[in-house]
C-alpha atoms as a PDB file:
ATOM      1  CA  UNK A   1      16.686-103.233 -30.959  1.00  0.00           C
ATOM      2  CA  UNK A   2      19.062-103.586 -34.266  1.00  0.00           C
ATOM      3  CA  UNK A   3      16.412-102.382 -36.183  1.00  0.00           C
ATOM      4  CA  UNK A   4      15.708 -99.673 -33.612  1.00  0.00           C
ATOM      5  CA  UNK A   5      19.327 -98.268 -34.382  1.00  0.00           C
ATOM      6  CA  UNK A   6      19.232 -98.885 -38.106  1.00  0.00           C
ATOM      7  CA  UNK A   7      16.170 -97.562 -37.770  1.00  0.00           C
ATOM      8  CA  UNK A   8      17.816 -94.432 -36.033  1.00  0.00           C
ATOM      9  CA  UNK A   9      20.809 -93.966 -38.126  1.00  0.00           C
ATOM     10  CA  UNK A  10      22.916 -95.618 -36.484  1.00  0.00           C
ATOM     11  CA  UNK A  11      24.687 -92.986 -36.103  1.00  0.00           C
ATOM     12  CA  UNK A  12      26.171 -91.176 -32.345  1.00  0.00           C
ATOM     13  CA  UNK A  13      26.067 -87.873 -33.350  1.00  0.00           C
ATOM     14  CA  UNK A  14      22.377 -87.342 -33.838  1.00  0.00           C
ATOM     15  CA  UNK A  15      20.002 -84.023 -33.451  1.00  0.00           C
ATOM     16  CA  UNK A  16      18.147 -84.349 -30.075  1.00  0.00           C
ATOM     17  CA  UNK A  17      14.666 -84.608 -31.546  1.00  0.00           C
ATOM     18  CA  UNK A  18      15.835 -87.572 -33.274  1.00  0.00           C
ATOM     19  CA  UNK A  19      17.506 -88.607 -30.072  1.00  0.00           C
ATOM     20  CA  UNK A  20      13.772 -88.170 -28.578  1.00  0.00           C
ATOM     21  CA  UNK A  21      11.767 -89.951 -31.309  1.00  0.00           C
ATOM     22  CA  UNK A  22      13.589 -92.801 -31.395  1.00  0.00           C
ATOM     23  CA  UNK A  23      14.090 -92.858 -27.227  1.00  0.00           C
ATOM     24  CA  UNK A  24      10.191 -93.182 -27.799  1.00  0.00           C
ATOM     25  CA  UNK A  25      10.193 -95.621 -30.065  1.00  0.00           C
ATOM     26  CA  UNK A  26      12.284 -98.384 -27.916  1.00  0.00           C
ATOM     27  CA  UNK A  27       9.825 -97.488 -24.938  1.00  0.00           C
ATOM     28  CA  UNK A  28       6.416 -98.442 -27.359  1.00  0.00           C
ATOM     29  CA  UNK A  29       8.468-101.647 -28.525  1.00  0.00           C
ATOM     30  CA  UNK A  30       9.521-102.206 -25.236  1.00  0.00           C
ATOM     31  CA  UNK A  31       5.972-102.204 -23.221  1.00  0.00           C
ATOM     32  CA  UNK A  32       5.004-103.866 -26.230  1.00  0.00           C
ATOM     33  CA  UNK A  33       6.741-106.254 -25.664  1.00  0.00           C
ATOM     34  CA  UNK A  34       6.065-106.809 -21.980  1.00  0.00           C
ATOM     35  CA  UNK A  35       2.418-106.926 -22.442  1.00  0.00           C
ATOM     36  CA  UNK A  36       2.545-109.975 -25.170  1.00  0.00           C
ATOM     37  CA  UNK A  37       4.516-111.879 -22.165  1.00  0.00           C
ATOM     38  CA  UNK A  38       1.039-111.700 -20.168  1.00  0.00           C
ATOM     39  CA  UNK A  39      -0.220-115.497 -20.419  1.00  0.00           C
ATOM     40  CA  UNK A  40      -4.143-115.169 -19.638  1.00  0.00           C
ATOM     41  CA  UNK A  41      -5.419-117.098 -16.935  1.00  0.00           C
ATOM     42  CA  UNK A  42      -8.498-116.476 -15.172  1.00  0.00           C
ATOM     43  CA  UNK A  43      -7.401-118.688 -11.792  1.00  0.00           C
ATOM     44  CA  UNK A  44      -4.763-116.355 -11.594  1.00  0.00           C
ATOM     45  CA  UNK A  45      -7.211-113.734 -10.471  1.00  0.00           C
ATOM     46  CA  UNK A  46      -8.173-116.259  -7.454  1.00  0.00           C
ATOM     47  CA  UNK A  47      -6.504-113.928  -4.731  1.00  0.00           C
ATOM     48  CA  UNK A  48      -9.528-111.551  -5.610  1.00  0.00           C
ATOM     49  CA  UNK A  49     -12.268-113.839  -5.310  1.00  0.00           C
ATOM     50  CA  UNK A  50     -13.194-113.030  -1.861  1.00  0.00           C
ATOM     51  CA  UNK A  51     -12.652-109.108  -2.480  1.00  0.00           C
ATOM     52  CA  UNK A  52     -14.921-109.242  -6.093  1.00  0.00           C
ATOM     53  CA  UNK A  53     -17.762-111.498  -4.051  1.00  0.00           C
ATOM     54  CA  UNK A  54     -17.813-109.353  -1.221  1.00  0.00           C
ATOM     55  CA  UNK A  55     -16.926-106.041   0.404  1.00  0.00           C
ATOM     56  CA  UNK A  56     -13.379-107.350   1.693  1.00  0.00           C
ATOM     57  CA  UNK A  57     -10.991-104.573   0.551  1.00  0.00           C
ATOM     58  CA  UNK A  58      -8.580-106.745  -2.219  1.00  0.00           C
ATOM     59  CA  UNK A  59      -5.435-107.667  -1.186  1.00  0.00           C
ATOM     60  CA  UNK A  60      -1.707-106.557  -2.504  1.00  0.00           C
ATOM     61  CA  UNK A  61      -1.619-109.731  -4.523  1.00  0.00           C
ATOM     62  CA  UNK A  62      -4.689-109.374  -5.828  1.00  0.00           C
ATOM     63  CA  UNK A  63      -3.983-105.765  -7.199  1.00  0.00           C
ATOM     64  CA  UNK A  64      -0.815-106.890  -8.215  1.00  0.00           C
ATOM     65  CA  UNK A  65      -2.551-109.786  -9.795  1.00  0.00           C
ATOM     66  CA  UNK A  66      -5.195-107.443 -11.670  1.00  0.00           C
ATOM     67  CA  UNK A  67      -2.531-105.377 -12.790  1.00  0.00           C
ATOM     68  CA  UNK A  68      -0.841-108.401 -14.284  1.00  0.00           C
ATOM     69  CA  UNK A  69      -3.805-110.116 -16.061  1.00  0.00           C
ATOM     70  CA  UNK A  70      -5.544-106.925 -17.354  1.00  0.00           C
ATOM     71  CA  UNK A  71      -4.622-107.177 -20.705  1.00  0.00           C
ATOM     72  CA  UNK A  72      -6.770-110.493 -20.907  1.00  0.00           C
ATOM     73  CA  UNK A  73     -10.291-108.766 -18.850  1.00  0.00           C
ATOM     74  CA  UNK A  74     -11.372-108.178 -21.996  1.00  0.00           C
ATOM     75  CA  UNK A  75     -11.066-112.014 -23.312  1.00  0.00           C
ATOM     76  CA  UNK A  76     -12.336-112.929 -19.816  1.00  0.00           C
ATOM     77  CA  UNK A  77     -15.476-110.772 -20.206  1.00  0.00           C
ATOM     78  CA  UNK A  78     -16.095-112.801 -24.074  1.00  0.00           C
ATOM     79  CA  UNK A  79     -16.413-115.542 -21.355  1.00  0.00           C
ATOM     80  CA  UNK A  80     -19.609-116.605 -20.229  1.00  0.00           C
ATOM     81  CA  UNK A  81     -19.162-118.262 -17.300  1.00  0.00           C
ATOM     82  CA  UNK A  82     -16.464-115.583 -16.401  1.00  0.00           C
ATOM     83  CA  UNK A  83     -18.741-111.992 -17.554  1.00  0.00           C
ATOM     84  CA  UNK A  84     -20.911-112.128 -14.405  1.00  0.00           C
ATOM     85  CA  UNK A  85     -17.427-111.874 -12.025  1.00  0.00           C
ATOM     86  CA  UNK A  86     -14.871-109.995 -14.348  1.00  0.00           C
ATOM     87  CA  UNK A  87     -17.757-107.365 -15.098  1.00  0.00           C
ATOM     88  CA  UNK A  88     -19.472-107.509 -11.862  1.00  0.00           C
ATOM     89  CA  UNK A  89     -20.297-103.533  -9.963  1.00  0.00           C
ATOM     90  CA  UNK A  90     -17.750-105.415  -7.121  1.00  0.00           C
ATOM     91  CA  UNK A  91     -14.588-105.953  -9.561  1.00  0.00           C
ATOM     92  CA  UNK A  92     -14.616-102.538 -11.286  1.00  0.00           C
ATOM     93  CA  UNK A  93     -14.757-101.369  -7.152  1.00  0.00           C
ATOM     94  CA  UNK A  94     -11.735-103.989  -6.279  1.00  0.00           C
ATOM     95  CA  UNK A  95      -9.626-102.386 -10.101  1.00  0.00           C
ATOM     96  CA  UNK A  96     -10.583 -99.229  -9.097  1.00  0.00           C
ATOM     97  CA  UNK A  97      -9.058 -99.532  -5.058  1.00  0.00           C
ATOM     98  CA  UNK A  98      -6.062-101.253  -6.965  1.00  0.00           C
ATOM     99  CA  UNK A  99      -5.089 -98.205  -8.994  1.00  0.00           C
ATOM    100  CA  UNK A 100      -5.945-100.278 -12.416  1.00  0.00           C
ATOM    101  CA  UNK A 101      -8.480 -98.848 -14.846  1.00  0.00           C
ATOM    102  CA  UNK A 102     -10.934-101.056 -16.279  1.00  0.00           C
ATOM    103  CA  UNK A 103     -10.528-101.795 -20.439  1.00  0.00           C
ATOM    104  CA  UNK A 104     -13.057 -99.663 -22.451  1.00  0.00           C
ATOM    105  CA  UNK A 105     -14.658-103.029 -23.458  1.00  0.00           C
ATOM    106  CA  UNK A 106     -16.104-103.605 -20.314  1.00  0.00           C
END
């Protein structure tokens, strides 16, 4: 965030499109941020298992699970023995009930 407000002028006084651009620019850093704190792993998406392999409705912990690990669905789908679930008609279904859009690499 320093270099956010050198960045910004570092000054208080500032025009309020400034103000705006650089409001946006701490948000990007900031989700960018969050999303390179996801560690990728698959088991995590165990809560879903049942709901991806069959017509059981998913679970709050497994949306909140898909929401957590979908940065990594693409580097699950790279995965061989993983394509057949992560891909699967029955887990874009389960993403979709969740509220969580599949990647455009699936």
């Amino acid at each position: 965030l320093t270099y956010i407000y050198i960045l910004c002028g570092g000054k208080v006084k500032m025009k309020m499109s400034y103000v705006v651009v650089c409001a946006m620019l701490v948000l990007v850093v900031g989700e960018a941020q969050v999303s390179m704190a996801v560690t990728c792993n698959p088991t995590e998406l165990s809560p879903c298992a049942s709901a991806i392999t069959s017509s059981n409705p998913p679970s709050a912990t497994c949306c909140s699970k898909i929401k957590e690990q979908r940065p990594c669905l693409c580097q699950y789908v790279k995965n061989p023995n993983l394509r057949k679930f992560v891909s699967s008609p029955n887990a874009r279904k389960v993403a979709t009930t969740c509220g969580t859009p599949f990647p455009s690499c699936i």
